[in-house]
C-alpha atoms as a PDB file:
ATOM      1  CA  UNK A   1     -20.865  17.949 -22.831  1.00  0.00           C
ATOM      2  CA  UNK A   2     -17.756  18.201 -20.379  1.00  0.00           C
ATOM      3  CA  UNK A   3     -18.670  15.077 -18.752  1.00  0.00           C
ATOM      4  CA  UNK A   4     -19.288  13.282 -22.005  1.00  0.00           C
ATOM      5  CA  UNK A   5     -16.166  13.872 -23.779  1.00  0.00           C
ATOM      6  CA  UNK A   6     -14.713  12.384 -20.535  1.00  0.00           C
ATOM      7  CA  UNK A   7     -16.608   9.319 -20.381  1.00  0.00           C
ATOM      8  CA  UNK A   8     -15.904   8.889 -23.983  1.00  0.00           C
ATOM      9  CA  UNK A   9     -12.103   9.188 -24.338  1.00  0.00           C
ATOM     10  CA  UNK A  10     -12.022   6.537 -20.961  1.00  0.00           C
ATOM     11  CA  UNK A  11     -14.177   3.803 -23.636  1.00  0.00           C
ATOM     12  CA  UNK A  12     -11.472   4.716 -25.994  1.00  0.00           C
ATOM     13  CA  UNK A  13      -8.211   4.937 -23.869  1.00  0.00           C
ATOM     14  CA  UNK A  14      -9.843   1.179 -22.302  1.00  0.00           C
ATOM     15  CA  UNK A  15     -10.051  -0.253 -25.817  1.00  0.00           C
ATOM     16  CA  UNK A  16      -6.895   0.481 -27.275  1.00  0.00           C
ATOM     17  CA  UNK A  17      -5.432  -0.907 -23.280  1.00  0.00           C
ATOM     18  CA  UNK A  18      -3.808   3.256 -23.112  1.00  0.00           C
ATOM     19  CA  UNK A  19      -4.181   3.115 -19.431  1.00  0.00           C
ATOM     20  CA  UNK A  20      -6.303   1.178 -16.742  1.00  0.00           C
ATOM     21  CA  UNK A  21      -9.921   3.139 -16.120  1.00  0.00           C
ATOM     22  CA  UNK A  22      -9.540   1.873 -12.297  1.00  0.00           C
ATOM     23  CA  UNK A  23      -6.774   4.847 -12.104  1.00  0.00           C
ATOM     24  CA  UNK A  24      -8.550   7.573 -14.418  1.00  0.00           C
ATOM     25  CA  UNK A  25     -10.199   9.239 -11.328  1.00  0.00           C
ATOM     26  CA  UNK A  26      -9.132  12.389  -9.135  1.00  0.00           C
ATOM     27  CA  UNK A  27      -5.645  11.888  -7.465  1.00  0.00           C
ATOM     28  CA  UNK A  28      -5.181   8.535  -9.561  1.00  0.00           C
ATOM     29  CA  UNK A  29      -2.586   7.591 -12.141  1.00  0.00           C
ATOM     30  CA  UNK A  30      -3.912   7.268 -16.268  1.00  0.00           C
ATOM     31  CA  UNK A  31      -1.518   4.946 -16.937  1.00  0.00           C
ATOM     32  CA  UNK A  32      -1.906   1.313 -16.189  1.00  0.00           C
ATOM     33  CA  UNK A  33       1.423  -0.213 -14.573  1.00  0.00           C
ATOM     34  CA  UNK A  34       3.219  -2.009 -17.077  1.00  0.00           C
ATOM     35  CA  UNK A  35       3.758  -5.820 -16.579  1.00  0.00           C
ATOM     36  CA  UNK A  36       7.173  -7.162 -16.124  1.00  0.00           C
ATOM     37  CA  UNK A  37       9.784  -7.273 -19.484  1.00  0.00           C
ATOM     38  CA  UNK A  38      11.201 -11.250 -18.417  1.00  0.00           C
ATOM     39  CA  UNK A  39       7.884 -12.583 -19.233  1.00  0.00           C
ATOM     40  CA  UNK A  40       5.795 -12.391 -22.151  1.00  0.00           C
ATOM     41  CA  UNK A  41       2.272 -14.040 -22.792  1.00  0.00           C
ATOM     42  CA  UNK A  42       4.192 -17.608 -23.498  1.00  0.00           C
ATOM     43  CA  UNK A  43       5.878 -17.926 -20.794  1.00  0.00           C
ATOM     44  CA  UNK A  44       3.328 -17.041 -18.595  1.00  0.00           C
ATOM     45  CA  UNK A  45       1.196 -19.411 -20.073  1.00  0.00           C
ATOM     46  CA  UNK A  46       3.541 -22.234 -19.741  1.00  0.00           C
ATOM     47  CA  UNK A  47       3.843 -21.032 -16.327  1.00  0.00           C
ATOM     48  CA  UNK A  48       0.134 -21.516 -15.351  1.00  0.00           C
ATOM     49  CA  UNK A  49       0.258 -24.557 -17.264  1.00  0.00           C
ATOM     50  CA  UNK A  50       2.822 -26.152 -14.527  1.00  0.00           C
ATOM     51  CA  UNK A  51       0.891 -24.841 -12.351  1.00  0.00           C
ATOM     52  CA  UNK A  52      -0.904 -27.026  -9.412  1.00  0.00           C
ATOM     53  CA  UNK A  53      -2.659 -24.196  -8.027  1.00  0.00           C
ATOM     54  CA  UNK A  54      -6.306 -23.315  -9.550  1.00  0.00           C
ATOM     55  CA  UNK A  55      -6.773 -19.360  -8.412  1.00  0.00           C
ATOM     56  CA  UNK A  56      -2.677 -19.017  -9.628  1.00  0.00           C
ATOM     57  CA  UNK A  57      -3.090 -20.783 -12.782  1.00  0.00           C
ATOM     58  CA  UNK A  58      -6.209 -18.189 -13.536  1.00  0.00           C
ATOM     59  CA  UNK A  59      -4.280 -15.495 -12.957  1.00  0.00           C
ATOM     60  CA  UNK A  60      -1.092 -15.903 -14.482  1.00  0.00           C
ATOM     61  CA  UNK A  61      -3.536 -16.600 -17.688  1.00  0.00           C
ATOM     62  CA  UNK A  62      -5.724 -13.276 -17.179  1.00  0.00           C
ATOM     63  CA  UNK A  63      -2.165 -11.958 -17.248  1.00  0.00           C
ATOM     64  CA  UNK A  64      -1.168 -13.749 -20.034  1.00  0.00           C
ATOM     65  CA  UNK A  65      -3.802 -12.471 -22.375  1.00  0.00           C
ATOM     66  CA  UNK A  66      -2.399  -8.995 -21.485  1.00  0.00           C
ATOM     67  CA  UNK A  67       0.436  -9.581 -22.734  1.00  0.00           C
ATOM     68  CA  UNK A  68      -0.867 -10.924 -25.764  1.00  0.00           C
ATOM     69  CA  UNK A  69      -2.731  -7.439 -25.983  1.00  0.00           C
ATOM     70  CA  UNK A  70      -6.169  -7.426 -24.315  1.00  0.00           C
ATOM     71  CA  UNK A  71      -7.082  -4.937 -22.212  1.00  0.00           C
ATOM     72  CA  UNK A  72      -7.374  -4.865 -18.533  1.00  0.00           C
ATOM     73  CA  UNK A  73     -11.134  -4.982 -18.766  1.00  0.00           C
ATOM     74  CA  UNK A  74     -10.945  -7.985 -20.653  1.00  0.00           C
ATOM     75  CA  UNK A  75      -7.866  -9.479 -18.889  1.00  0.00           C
ATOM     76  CA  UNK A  76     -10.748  -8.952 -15.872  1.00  0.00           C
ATOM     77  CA  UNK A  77     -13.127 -10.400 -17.218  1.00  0.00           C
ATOM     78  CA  UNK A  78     -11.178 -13.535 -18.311  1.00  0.00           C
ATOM     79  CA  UNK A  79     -10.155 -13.734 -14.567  1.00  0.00           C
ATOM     80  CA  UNK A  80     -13.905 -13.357 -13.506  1.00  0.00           C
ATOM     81  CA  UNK A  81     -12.497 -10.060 -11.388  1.00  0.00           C
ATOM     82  CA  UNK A  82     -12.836  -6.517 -11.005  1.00  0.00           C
ATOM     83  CA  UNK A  83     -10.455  -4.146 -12.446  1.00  0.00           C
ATOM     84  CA  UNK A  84      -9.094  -3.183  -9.470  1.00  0.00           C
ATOM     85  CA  UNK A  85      -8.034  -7.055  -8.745  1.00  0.00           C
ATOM     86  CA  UNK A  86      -6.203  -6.856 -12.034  1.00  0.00           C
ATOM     87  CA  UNK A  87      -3.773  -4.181 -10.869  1.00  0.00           C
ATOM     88  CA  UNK A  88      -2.928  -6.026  -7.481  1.00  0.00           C
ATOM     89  CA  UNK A  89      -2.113  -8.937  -9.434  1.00  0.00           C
ATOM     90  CA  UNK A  90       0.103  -7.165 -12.129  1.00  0.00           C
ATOM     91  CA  UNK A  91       1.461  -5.382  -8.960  1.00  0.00           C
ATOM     92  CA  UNK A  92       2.172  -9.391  -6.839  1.00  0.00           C
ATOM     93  CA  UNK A  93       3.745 -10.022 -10.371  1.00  0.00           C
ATOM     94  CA  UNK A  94       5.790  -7.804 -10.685  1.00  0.00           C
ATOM     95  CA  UNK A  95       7.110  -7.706  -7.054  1.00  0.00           C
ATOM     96  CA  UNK A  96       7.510 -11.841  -6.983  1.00  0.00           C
ATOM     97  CA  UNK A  97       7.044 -13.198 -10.506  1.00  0.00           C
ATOM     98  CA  UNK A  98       4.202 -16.442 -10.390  1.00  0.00           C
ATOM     99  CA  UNK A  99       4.809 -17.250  -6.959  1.00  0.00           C
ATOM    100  CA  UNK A 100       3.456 -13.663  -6.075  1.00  0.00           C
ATOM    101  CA  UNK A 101       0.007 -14.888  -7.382  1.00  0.00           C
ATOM    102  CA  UNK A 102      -0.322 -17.967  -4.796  1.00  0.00           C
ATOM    103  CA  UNK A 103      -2.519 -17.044  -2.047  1.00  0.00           C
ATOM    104  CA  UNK A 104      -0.406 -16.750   1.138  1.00  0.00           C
ATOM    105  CA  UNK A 105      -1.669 -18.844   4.144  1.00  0.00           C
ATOM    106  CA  UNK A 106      -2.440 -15.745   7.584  1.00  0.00           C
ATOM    107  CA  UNK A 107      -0.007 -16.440  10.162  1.00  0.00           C
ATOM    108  CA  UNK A 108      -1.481 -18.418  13.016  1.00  0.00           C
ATOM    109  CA  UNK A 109      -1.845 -17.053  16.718  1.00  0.00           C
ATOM    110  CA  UNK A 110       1.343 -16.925  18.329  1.00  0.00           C
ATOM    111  CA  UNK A 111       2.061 -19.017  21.179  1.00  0.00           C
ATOM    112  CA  UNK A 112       0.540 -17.898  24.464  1.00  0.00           C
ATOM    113  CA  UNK A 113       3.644 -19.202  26.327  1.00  0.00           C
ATOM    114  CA  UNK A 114       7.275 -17.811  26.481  1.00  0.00           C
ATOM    115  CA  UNK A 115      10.545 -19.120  27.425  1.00  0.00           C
ATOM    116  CA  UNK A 116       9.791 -18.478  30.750  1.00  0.00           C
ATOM    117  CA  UNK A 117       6.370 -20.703  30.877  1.00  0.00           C
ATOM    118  CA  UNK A 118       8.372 -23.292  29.461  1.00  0.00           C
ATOM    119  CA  UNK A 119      11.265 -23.527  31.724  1.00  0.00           C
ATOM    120  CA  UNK A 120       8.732 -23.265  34.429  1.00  0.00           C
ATOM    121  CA  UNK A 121       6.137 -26.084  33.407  1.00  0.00           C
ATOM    122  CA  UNK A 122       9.495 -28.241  32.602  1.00  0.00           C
ATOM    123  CA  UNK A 123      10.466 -27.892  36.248  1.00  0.00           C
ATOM    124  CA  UNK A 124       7.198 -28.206  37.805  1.00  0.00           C
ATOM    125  CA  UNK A 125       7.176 -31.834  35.357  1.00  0.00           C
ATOM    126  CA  UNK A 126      10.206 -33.164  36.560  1.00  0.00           C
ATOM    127  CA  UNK A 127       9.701 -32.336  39.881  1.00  0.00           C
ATOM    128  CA  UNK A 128       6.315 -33.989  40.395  1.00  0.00           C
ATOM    129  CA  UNK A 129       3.385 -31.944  42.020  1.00  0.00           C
ATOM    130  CA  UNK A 130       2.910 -31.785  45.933  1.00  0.00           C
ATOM    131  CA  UNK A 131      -0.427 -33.871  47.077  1.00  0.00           C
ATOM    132  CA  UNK A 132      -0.823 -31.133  49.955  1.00  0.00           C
ATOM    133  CA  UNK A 133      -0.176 -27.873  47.655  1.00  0.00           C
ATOM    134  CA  UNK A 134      -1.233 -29.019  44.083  1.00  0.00           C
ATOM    135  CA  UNK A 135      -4.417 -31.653  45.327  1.00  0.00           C
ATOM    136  CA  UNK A 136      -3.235 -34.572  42.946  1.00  0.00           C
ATOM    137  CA  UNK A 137      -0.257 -37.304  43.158  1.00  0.00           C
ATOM    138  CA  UNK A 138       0.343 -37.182  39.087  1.00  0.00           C
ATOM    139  CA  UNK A 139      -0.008 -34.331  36.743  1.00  0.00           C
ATOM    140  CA  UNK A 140      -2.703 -34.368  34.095  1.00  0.00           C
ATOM    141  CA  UNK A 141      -3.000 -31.823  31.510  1.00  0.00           C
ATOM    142  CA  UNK A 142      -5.776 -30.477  32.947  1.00  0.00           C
ATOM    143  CA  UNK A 143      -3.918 -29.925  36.251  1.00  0.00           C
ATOM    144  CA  UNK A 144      -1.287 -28.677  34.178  1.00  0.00           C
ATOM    145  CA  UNK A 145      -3.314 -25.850  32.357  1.00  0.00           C
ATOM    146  CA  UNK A 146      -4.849 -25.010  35.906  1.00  0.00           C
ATOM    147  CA  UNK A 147      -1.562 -24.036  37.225  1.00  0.00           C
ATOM    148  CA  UNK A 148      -0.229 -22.179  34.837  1.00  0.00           C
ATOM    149  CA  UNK A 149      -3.387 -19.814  35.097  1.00  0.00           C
ATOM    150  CA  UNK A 150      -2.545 -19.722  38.637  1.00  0.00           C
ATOM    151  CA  UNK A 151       1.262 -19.197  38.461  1.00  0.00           C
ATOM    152  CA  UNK A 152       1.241 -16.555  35.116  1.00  0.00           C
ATOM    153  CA  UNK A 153      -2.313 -15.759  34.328  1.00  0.00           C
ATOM    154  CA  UNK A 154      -1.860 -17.638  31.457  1.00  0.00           C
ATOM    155  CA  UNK A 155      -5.097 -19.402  29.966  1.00  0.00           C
ATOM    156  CA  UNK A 156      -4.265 -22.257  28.013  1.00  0.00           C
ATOM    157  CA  UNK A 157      -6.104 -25.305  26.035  1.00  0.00           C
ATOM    158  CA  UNK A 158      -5.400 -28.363  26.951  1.00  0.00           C
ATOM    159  CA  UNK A 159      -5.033 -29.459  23.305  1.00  0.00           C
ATOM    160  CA  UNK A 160      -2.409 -26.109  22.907  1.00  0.00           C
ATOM    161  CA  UNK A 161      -0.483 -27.230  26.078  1.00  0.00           C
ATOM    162  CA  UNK A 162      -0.522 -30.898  24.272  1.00  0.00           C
ATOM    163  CA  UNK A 163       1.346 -29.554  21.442  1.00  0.00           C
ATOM    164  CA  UNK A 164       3.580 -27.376  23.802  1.00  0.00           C
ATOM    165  CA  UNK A 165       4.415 -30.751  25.869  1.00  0.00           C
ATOM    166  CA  UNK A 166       4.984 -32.590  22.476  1.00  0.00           C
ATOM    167  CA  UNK A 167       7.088 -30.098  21.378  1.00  0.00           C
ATOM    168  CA  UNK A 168       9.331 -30.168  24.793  1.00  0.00           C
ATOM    169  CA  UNK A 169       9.702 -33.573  24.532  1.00  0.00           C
ATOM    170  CA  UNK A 170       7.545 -34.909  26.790  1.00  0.00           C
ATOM    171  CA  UNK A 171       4.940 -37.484  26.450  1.00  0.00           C
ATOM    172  CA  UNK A 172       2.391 -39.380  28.305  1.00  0.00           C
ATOM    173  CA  UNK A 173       3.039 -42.514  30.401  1.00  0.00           C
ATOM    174  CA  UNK A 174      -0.067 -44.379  31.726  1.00  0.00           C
ATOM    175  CA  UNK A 175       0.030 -47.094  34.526  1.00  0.00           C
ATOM    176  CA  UNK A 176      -0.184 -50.926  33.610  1.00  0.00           C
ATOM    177  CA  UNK A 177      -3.736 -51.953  34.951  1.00  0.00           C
ATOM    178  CA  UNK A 178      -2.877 -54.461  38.556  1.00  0.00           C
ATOM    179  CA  UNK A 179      -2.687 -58.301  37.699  1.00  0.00           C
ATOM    180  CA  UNK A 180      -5.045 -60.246  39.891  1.00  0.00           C
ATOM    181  CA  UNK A 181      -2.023 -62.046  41.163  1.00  0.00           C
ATOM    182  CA  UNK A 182       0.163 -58.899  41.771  1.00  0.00           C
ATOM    183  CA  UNK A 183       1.926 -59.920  45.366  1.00  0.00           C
ATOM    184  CA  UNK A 184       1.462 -57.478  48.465  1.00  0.00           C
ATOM    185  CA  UNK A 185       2.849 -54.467  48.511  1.00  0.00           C
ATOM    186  CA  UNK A 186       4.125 -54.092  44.931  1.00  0.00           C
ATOM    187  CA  UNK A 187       1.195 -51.384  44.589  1.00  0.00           C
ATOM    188  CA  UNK A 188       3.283 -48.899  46.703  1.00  0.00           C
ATOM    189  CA  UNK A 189       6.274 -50.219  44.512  1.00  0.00           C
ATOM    190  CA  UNK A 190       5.102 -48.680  41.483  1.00  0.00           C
ATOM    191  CA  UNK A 191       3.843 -45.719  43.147  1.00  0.00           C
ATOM    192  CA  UNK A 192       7.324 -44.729  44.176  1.00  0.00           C
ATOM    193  CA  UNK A 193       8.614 -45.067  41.218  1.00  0.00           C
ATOM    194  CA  UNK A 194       5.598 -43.931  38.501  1.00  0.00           C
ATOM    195  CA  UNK A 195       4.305 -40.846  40.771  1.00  0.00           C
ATOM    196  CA  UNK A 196       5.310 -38.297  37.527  1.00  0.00           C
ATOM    197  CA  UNK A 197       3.381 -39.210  35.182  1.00  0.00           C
ATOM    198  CA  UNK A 198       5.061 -37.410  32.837  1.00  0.00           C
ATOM    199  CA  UNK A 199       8.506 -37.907  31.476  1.00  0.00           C
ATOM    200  CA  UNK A 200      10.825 -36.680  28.346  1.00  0.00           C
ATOM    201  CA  UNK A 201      10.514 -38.527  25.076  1.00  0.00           C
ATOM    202  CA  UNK A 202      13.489 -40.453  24.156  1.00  0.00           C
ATOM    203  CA  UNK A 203      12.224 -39.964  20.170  1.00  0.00           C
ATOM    204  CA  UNK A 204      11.339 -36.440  18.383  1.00  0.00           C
ATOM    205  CA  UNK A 205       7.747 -37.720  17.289  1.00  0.00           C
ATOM    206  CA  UNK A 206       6.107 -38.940  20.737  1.00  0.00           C
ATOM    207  CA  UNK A 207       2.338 -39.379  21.341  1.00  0.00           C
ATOM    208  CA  UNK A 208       0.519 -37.181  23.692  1.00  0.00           C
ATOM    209  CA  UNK A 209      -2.970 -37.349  24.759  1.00  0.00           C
ATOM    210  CA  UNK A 210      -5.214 -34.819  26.720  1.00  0.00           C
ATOM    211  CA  UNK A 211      -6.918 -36.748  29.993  1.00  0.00           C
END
């Protein structure tokens, strides 16, 4: 009988919107938490109506209709959510106003190399690598990548250490292909004066491409 009078006065307290039946439980609130007083079920309306965002636009209108006087289990419904998605909204709402119901893009990895890497792999550019020590006369990405693992441990993707590059202001420089008329000994020309292959962007927005 207990148990019945319970279940009953939560169908009532739920119709008349008296508190929010995902906080009538042990150790929970009764109360539902009130939406903010600057809005009202016009303005948030109006709101989702500017709105370019689907999932916002939804919600600001399940929480429109609450202010208009529906209950949380119809507000819920209206939003095609559970009750306990409700409250976080009315919660984001609260806390940020309409831009608290736009779902927030998780922060990306953060970069695997330091201040340190990147003074280091600038120097190591600009000086050129050693045929004898590093194996190869110009540095490629992949060569690049290689000794940074071997320098800092530091394992690295040669389309990350693209971006990395780009962002430094570096880019890529390939060689013109030889003209079947070049004259003798203008190969070892350019080789003096192309062996880094790599070289600081003049512009903000330079290509790069992985070899």
């Amino acid at each position: 009988m207990e148990l019945r009078r319970r279940v009953k006065s939560r169908r009532i307290g739920d119709r008349k919107g008296a508190y929010d039946s995902t906080l009538a439980n042990e150790g929970g609130s009764p109360w539902p938490i009130p939406l903010r007083a600057d809005f009202d079920a016009q303005i948030t309306r109006a709101a989702a109506k500017r709105s370019k965002d689907g999932p916002q636009a939804r919600r600001l209108l399940a929480l429109a209709a609450i202010y208009d006087g529906a209950t949380r289990t119809e507000a819920a419904k209206l939003g095609g959510v559970g009750l306990q998605i409700i409250r976080d909204w009315v919660v984001k709402f609260n806390a940020h106003g309409p831009d608290g119901l736009v779902d927030r893009k998780a922060p990306g990895q953060p970069s695997r190399l330091n201040d340190a890497h990147r003074a280091a792999l600038a120097a190591i550019i600009e000086s050129g690598p050693t045929p004898a020590i590093h194996g190869v006369v110009r540095w490629r990405i992949i060569d690049l990548c290689q000794w940074l693992f071997e320098e800092f441990r530091v394992s690295v993707a040669k389309q990350t250490l693209s971006r990395e590059l780009r962002a430094m202001g570096y880019r890529k420089l390939s060689a013109r292909p030889r003209h079947h008329a070049q004259a003798d000994g203008a190969i070892e020309d350019f080789k003096k004066v192309s062996r880094r292959v790599w070289r600081r962007s003049p512009r903000t927005k330079a290509s790069i491409r992985p070899i």
